[in-house]
C-alpha atoms as a PDB file:
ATOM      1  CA  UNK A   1      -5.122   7.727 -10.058  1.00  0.00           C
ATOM      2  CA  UNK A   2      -2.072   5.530  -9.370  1.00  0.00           C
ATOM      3  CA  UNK A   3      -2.805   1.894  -8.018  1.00  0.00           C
ATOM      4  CA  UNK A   4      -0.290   2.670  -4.861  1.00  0.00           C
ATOM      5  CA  UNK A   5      -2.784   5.372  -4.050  1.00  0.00           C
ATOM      6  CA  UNK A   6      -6.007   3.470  -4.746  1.00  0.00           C
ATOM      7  CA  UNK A   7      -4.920   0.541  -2.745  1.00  0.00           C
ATOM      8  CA  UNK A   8      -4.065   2.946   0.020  1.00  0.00           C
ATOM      9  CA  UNK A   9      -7.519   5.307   0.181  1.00  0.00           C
ATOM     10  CA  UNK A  10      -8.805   1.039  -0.067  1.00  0.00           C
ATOM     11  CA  UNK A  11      -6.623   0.195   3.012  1.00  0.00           C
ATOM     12  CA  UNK A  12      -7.689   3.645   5.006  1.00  0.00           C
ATOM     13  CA  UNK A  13     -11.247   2.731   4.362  1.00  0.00           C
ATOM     14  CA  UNK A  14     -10.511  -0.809   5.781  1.00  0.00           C
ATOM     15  CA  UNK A  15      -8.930   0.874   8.984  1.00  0.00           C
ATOM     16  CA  UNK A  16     -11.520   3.157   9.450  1.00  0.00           C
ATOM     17  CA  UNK A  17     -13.769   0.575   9.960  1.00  0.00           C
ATOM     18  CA  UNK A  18     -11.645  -1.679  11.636  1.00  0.00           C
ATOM     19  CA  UNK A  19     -11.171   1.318  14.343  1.00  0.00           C
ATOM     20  CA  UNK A  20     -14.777   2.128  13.941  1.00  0.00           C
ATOM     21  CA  UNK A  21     -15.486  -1.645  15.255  1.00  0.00           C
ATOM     22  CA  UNK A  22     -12.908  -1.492  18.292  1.00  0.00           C
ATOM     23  CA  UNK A  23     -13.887   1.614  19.572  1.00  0.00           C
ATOM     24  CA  UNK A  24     -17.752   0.088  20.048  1.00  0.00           C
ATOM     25  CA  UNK A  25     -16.238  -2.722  21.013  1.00  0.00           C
ATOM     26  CA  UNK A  26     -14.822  -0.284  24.326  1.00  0.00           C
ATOM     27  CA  UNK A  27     -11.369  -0.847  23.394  1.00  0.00           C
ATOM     28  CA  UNK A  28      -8.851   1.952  25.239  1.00  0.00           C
ATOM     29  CA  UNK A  29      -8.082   4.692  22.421  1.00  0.00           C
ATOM     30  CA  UNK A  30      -4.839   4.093  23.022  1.00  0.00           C
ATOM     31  CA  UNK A  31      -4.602   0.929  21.711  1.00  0.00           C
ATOM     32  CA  UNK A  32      -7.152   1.956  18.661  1.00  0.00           C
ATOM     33  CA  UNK A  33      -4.758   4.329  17.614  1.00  0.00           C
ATOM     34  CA  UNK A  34      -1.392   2.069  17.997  1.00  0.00           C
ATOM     35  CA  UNK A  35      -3.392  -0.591  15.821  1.00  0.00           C
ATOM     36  CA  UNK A  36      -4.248   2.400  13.239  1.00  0.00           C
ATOM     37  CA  UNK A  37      -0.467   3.166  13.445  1.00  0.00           C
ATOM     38  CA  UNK A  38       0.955  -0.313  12.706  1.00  0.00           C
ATOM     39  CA  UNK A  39      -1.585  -0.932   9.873  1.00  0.00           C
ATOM     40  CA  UNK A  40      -0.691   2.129   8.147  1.00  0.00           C
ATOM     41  CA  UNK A  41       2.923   0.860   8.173  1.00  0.00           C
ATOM     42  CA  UNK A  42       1.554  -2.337   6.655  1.00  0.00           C
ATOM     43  CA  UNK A  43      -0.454  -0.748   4.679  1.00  0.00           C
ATOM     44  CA  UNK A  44       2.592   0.997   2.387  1.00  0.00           C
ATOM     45  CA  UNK A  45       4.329  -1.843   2.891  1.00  0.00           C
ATOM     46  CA  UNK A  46       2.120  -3.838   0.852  1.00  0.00           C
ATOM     47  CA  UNK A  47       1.090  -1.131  -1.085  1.00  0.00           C
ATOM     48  CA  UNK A  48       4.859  -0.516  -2.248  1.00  0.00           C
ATOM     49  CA  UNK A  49       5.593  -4.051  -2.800  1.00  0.00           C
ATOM     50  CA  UNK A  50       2.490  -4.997  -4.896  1.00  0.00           C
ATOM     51  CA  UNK A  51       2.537  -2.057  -7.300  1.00  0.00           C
ATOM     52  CA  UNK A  52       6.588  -1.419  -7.628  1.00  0.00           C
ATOM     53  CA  UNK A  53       7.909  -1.443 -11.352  1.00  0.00           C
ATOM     54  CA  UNK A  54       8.864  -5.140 -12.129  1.00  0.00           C
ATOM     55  CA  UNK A  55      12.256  -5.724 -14.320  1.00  0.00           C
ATOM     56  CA  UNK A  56      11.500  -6.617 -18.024  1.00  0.00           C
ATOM     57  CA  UNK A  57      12.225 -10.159 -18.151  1.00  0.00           C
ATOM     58  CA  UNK A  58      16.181 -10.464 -19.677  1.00  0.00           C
ATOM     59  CA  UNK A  59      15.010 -12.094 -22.917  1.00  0.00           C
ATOM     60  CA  UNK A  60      11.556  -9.487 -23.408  1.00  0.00           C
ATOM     61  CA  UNK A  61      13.511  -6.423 -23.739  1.00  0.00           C
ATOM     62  CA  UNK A  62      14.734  -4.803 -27.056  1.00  0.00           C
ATOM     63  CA  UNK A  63      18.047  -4.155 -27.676  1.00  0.00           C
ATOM     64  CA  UNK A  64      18.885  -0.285 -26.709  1.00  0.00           C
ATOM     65  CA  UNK A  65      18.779   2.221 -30.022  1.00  0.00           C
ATOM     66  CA  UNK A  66      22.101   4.097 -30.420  1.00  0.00           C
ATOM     67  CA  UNK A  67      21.668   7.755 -29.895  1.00  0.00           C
ATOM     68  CA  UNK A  68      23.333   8.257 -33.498  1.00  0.00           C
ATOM     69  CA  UNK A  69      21.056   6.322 -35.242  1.00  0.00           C
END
């Protein structure tokens, strides 16, 4: 399994809870599910920024083979 997915089903499990703990706290549905909505959006946010393919570092990298070699 990917890490974007892994820190997503991690970050579902989180707002599961986190609605699990408003709705006994007799907060409106409505509002549960508009705070579900925005953290999903934060959610891949984060998720896409922490586990995007970095750039080799310029001095790292091997020069690129000629396809007639």
């Amino acid at each position: 399994m990917s890490s974007f997915a892994t820190y997503l089903i991690g970050f579902l499990i989180l707002i599961i809870g986190l609605g699990a703990a408003a709705f006994y706290l007799n907060v409106p549905p409505l509002w549960i599910g508009i705070g579900a909505i925005v953290l999903v959006g934060i959610g891949v946010l984060s998720a896409t920024s922490r586990t995007k393919m970095r750039d080799p570092a310029e001095g790292s990298s091997r020069p690129p083979s000629s396809p007639n070699a």
